[in-house]
Structures are given as C-alpha cells and as structure tokens.
PDB file of N, CA and C in Angstrom:
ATOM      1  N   UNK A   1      18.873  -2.811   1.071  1.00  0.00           N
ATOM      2  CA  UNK A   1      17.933  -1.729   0.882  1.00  0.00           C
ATOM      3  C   UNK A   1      16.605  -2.240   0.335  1.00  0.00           C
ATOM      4  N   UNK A   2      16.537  -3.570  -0.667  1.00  0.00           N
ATOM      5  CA  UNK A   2      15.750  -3.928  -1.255  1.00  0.00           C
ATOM      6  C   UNK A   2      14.153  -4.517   0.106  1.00  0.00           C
ATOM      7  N   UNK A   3      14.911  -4.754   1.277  1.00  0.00           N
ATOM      8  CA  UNK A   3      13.883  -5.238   2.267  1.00  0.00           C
ATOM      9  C   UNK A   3      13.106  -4.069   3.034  1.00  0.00           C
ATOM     10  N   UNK A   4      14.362  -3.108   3.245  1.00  0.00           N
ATOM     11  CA  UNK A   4      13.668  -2.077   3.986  1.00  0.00           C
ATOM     12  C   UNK A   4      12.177  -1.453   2.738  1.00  0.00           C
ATOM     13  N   UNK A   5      12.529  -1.459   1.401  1.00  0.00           N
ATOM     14  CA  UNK A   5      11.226  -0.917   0.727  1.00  0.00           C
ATOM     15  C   UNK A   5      10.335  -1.903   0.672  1.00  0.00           C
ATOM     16  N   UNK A   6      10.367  -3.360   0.731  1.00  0.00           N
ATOM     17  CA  UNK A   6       9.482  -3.948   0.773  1.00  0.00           C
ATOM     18  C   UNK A   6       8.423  -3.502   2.043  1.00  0.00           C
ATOM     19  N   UNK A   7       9.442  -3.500   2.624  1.00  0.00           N
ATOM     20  CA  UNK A   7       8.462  -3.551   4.502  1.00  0.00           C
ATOM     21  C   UNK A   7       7.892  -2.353   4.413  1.00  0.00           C
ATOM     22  N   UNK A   8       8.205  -0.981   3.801  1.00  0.00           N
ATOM     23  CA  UNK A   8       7.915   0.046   3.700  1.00  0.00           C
ATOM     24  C   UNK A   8       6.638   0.337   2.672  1.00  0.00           C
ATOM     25  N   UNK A   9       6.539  -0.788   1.841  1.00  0.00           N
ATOM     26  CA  UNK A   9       5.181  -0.535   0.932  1.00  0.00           C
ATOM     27  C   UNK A   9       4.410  -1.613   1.471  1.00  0.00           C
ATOM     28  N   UNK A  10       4.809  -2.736   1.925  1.00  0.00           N
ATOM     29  CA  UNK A  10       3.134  -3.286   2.653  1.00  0.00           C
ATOM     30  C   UNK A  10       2.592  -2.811   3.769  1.00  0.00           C
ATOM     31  N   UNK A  11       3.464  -1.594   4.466  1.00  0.00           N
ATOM     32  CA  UNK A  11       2.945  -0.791   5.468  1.00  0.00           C
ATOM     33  C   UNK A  11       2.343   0.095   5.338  1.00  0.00           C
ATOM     34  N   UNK A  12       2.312   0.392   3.653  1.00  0.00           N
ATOM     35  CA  UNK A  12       1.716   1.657   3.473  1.00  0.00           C
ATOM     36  C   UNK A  12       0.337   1.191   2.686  1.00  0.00           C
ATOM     37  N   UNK A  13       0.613  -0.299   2.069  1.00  0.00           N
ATOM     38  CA  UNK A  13      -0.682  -0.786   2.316  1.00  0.00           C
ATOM     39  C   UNK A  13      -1.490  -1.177   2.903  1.00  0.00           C
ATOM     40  N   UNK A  14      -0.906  -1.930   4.020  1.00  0.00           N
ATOM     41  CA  UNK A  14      -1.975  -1.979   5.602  1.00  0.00           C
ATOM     42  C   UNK A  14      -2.181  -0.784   5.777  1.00  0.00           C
ATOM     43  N   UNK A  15      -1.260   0.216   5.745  1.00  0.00           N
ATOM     44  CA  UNK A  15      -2.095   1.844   6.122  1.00  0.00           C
ATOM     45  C   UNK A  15      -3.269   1.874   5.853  1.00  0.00           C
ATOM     46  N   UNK A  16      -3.381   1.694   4.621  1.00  0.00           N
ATOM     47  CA  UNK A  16      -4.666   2.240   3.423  1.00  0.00           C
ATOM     48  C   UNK A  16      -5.556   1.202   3.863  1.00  0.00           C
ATOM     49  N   UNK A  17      -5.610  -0.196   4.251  1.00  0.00           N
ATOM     50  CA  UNK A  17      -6.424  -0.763   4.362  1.00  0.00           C
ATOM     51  C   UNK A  17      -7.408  -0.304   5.834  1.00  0.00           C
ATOM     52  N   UNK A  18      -6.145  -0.260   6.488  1.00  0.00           N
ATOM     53  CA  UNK A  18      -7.049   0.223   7.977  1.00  0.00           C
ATOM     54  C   UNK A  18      -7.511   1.942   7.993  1.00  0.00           C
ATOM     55  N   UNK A  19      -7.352   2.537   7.008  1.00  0.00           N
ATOM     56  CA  UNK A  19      -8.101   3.545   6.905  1.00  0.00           C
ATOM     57  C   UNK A  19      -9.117   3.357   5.921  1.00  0.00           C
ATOM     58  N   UNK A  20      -9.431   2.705   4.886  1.00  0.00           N
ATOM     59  CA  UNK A  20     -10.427   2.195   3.885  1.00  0.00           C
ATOM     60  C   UNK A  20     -11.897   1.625   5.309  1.00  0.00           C
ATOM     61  N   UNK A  21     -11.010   1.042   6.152  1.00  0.00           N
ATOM     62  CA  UNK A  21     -12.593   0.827   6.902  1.00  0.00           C
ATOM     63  C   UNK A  21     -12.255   1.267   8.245  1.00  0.00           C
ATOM     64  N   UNK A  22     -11.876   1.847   8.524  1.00  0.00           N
ATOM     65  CA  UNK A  22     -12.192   3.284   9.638  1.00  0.00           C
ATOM     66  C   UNK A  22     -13.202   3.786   8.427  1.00  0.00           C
ATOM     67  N   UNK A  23     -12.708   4.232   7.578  1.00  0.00           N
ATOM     68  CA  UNK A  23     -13.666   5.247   6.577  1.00  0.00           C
ATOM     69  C   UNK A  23     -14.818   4.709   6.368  1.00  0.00           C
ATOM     70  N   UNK A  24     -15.007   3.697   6.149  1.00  0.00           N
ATOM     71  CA  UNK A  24     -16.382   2.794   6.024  1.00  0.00           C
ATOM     72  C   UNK A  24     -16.725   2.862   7.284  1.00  0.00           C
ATOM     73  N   UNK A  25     -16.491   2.336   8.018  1.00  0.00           N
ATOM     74  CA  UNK A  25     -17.067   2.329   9.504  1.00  0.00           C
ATOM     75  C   UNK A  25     -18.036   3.968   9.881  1.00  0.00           C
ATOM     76  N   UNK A  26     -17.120   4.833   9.841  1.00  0.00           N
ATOM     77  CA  UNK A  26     -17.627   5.989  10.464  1.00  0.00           C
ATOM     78  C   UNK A  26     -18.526   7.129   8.965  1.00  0.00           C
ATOM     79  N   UNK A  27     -18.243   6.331   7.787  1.00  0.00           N
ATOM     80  CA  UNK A  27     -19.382   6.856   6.989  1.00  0.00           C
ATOM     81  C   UNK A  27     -18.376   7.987   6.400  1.00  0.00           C
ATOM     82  N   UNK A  28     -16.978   8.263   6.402  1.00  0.00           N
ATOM     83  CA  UNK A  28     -15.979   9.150   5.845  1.00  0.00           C
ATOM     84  C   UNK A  28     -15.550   8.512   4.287  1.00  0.00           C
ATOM     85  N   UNK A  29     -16.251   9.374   3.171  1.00  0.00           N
ATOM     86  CA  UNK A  29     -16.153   9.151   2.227  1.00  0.00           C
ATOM     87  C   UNK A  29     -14.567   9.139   1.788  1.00  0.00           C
ATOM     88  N   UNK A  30     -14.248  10.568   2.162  1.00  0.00           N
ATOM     89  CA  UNK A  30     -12.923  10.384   1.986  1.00  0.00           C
ATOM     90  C   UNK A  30     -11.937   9.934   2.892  1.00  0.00           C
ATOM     91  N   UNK A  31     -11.670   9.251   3.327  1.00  0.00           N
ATOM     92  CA  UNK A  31     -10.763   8.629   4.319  1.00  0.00           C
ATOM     93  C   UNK A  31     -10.768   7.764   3.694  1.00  0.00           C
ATOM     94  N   UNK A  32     -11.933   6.750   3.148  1.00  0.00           N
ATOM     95  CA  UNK A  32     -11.598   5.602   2.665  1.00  0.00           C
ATOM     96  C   UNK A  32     -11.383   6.149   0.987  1.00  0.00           C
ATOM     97  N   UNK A  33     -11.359   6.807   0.461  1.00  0.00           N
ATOM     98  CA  UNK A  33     -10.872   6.738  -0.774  1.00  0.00           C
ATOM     99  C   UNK A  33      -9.462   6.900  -0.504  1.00  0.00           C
ATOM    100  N   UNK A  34      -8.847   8.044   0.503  1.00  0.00           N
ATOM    101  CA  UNK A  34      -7.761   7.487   0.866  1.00  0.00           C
ATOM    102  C   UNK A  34      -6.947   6.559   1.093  1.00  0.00           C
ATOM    103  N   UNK A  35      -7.674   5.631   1.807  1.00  0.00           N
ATOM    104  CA  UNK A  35      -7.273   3.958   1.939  1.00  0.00           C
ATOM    105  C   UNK A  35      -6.788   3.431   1.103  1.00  0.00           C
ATOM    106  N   UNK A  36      -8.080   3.873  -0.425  1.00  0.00           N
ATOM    107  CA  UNK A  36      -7.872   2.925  -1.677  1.00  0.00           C
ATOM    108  C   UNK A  36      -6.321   3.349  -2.396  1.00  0.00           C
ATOM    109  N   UNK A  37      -6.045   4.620  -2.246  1.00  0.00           N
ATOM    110  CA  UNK A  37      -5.096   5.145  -2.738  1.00  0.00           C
ATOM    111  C   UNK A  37      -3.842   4.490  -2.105  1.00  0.00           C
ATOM    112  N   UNK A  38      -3.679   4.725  -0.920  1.00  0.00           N
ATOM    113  CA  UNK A  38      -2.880   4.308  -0.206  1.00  0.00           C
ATOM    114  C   UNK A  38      -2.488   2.616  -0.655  1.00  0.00           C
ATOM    115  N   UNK A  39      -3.590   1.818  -0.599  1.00  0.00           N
ATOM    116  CA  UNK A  39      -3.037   0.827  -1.055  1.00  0.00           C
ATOM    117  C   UNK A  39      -2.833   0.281  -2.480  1.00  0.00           C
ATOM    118  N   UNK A  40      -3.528   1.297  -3.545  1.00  0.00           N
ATOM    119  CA  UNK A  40      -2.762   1.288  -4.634  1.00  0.00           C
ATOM    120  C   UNK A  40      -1.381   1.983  -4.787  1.00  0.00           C
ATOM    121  N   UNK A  41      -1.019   2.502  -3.960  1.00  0.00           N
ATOM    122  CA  UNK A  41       0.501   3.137  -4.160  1.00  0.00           C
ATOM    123  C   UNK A  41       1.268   1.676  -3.556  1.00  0.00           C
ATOM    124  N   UNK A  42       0.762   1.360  -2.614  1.00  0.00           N
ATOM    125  CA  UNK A  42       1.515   0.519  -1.791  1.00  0.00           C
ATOM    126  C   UNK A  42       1.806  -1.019  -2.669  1.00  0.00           C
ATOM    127  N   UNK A  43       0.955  -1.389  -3.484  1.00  0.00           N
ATOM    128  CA  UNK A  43       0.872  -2.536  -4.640  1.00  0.00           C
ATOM    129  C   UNK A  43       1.542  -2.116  -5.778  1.00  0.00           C
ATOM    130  N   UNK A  44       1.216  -1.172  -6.176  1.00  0.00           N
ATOM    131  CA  UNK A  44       2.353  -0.427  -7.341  1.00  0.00           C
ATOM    132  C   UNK A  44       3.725  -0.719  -7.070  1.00  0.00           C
ATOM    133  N   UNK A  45       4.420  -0.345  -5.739  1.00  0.00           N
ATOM    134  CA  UNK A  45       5.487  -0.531  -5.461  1.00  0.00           C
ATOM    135  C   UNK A  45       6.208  -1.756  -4.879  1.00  0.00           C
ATOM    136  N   UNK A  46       5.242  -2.772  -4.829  1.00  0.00           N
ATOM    137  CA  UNK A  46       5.468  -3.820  -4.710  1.00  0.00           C
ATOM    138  C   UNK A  46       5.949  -4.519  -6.023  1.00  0.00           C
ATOM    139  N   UNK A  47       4.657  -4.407  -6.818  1.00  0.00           N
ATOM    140  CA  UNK A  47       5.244  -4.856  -8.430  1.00  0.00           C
ATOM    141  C   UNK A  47       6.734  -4.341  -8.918  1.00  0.00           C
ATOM    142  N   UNK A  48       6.803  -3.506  -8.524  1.00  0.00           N
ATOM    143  CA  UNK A  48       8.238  -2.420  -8.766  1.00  0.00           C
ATOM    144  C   UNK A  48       9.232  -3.335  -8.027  1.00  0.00           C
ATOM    145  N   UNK A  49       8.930  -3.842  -7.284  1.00  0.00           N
ATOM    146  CA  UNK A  49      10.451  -4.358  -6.195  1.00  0.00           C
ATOM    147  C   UNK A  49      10.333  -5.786  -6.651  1.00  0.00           C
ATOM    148  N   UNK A  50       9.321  -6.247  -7.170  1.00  0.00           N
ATOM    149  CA  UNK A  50       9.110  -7.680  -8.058  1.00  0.00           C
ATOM    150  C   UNK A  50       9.993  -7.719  -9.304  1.00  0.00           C
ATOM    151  N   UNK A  51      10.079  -6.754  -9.693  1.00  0.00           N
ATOM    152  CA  UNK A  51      10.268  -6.472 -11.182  1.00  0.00           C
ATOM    153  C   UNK A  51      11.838  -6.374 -11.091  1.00  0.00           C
ATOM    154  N   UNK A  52      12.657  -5.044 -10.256  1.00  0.00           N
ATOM    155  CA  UNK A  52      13.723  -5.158  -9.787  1.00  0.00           C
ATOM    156  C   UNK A  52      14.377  -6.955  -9.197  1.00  0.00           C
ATOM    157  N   UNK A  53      13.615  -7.466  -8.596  1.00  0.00           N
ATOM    158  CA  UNK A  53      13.936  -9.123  -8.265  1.00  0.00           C
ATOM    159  C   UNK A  53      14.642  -9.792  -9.510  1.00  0.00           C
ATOM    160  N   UNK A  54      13.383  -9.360 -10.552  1.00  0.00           N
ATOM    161  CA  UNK A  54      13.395 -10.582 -11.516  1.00  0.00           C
ATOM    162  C   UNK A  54      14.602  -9.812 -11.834  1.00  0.00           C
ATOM    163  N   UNK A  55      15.019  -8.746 -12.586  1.00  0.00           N
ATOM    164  CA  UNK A  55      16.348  -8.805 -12.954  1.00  0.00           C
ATOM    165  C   UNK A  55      17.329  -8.746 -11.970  1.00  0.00           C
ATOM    166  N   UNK A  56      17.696  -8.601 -11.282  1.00  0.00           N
ATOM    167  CA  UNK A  56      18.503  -9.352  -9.820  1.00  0.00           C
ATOM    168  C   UNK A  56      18.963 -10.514 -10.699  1.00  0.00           C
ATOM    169  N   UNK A  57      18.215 -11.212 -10.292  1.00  0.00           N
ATOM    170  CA  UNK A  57      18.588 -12.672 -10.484  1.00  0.00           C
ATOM    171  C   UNK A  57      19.483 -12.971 -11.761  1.00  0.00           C
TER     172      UNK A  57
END
C-alpha cells in the first residue's frame, strides 16, 4: 500500500506543477495558485510516507 501512496502524491504533485504553468502561461491567477497548493499537498505527503519509512525500518 505504501507504493501505491507514493505514486499517488508525486502525481498530485506533477498535477500542481503542470497547472502552476498552464496558469502562468495563460495569465490565470488562480489556476496557478492551485498548482502551488497542489504541490504542497503532494510534498506534505511525501514527508509523511518518509516518516512512516523511517519507522518501518
């Protein structure tokens, strides 16, 4: 289970990234603040599945 959330939060940070500049590109303020969000959720939950690792081990 631990892989499927990995793959599932750097996708949701590439999400955010490729909407951060669509949003830049086309001048959509909010789309790209979206982005930013998106890939702060998506890094948050990375640290989270880091953290789960370390005690794993």
């Amino acid at each position: 289970m631990g892989t499927d959330d990995k793959i599932d939060n750097k996708a949701e940070e590439l999400k955010g990234k490729t909407k951060e500049k669509v949003g830049e590109a086309t001048g959509d303020e909010e789309l790209e603040a979206e982005g930013h969000t998106d890939q702060a959720k998506g890094n948050i939950k990375q640290v989270g599945e880091k953290i789960k690792d370390t005690f794993r081990s």
